[in-house]
N, C-alpha and C. Protein backbone atom coordinates (compact mmCIF):
# COMPACT_ATOMS: atom_id res chain seq x y z
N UNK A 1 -14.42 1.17 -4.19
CA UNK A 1 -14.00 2.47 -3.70
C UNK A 1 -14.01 2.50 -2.17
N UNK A 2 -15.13 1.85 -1.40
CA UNK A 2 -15.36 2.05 -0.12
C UNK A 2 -14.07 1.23 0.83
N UNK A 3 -13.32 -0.31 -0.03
CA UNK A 3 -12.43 -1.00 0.56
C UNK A 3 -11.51 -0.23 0.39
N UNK A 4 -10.79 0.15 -0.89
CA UNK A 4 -9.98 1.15 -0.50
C UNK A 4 -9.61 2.58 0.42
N UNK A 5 -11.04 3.48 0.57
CA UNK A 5 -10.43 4.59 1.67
C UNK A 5 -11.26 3.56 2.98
N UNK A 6 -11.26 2.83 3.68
CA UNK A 6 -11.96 1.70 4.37
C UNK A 6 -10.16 1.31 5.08
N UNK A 7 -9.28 1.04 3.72
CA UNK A 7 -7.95 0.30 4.10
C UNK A 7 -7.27 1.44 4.24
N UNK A 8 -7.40 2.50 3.78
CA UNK A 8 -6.21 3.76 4.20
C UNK A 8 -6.84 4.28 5.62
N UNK A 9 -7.96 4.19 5.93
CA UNK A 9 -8.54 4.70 6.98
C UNK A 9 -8.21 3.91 8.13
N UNK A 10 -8.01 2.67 7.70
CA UNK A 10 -7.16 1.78 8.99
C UNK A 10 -6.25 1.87 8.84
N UNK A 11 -4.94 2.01 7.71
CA UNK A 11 -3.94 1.90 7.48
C UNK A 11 -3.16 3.03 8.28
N UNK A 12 -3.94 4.19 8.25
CA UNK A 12 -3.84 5.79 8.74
C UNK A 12 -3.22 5.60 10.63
N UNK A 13 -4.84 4.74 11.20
CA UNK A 13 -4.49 4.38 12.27
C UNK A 13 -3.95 3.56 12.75
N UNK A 14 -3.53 2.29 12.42
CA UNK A 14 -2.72 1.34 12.52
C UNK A 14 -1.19 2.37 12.29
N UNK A 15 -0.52 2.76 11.36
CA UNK A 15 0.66 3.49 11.56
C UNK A 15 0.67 5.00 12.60
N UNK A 16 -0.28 5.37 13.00
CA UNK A 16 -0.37 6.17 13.87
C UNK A 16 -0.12 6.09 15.39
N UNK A 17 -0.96 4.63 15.46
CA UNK A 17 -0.74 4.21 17.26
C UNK A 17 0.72 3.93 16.88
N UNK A 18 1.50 3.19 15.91
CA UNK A 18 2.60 2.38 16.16
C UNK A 18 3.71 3.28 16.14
N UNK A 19 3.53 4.77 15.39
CA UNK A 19 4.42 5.90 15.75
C UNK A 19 4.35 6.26 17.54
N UNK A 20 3.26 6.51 17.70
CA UNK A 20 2.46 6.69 18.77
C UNK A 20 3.32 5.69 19.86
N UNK A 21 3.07 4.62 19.96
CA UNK A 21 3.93 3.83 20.77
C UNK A 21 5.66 3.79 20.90
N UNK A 22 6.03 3.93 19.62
CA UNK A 22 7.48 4.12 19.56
C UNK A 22 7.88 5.01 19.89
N UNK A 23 6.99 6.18 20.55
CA UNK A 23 7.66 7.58 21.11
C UNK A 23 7.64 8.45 20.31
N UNK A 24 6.99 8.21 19.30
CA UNK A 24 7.43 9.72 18.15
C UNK A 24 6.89 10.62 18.54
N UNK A 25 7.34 11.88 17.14
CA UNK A 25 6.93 13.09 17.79
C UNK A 25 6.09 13.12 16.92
N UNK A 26 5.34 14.26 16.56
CA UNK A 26 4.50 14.67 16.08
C UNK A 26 4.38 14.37 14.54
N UNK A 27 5.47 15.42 14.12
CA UNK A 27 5.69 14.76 12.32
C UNK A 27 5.47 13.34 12.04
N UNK A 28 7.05 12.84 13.24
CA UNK A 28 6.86 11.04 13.21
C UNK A 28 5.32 10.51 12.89
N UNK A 29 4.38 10.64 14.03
CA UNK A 29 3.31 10.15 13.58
C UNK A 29 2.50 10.24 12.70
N UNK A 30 2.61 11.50 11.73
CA UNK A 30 1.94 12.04 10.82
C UNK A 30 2.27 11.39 9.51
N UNK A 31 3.68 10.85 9.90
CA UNK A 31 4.72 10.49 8.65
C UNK A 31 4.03 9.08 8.58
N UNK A 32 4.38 8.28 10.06
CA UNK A 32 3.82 6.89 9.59
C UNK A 32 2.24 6.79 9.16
N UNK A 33 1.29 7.52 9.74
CA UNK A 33 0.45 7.09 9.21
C UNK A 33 0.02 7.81 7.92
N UNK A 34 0.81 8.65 7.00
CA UNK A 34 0.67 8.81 5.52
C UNK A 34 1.05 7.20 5.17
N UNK A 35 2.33 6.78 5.30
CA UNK A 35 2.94 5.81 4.87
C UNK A 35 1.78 4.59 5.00
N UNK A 36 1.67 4.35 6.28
CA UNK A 36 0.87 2.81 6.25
C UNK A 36 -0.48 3.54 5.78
N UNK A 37 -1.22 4.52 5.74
CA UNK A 37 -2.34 4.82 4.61
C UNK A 37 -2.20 4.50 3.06
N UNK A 38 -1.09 5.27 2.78
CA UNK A 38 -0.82 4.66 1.45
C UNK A 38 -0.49 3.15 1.11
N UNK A 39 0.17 2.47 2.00
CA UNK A 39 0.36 1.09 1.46
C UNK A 39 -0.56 0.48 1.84
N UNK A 40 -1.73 0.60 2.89
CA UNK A 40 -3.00 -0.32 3.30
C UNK A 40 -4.10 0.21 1.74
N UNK A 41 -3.85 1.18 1.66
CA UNK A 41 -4.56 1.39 -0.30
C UNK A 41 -3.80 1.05 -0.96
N UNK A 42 -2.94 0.61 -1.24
CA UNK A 42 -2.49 -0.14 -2.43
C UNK A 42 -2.93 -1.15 -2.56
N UNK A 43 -2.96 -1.94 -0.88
CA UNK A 43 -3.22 -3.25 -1.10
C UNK A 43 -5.03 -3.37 -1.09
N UNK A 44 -5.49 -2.81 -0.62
CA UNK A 44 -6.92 -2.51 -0.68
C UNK A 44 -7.10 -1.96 -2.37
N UNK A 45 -7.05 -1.57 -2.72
CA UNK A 45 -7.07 -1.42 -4.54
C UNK A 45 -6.58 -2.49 -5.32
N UNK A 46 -5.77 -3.59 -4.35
CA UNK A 46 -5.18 -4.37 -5.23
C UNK A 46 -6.58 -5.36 -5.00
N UNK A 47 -7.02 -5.95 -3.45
CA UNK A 47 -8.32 -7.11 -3.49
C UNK A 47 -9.14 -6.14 -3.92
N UNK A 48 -9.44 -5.03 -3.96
CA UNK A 48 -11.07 -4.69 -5.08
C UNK A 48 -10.62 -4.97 -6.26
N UNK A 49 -10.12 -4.53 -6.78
CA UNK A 49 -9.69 -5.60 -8.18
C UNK A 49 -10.15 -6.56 -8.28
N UNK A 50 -9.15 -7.70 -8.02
CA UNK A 50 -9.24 -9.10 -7.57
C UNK A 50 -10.84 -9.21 -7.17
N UNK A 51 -11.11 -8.59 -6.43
CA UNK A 51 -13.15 -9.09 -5.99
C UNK A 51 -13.44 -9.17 -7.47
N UNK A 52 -13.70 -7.49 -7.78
CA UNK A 52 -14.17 -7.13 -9.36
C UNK A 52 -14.11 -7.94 -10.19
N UNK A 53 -12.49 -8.99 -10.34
CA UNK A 53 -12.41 -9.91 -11.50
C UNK A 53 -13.25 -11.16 -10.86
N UNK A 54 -13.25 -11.47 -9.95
CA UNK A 54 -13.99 -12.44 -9.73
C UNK A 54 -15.61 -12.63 -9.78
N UNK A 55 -16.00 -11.35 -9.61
CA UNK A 55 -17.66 -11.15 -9.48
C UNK A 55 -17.95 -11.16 -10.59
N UNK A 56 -16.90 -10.51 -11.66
CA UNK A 56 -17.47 -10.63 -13.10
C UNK A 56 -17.49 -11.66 -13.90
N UNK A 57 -16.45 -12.85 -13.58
CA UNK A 57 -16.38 -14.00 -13.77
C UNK A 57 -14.97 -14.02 -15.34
């Protein structure tokens, strides 16, 4: 649980500066960092998984 909001919580800011840098406006930035939040948790839900199957053997 913690890798996943861990990866949207970077994902959030990582698409935020990069709106941020490209000049956006306001929405813009709000927009990218929904977007790269949601896909940095996908992929963060995808390795806790993957850990999970592995720890359990």
């Amino acid at each position: 649980m913690g890798l996943v909001l861990g990866s949207a919580f970077l994902g959030a800011v990582i698409g935020g500066l990069n709106a941020r840098r490209r000049g956006g406006r306001p929405l813009d930035i709000a927009q990218y960092a929904a977007a790269f939040a949601i896909a940095f948790a996908l992929l963060g839900l995808i390795a806790s998984v993957i850990i999970s199957r592995i720890m359990l053997g």
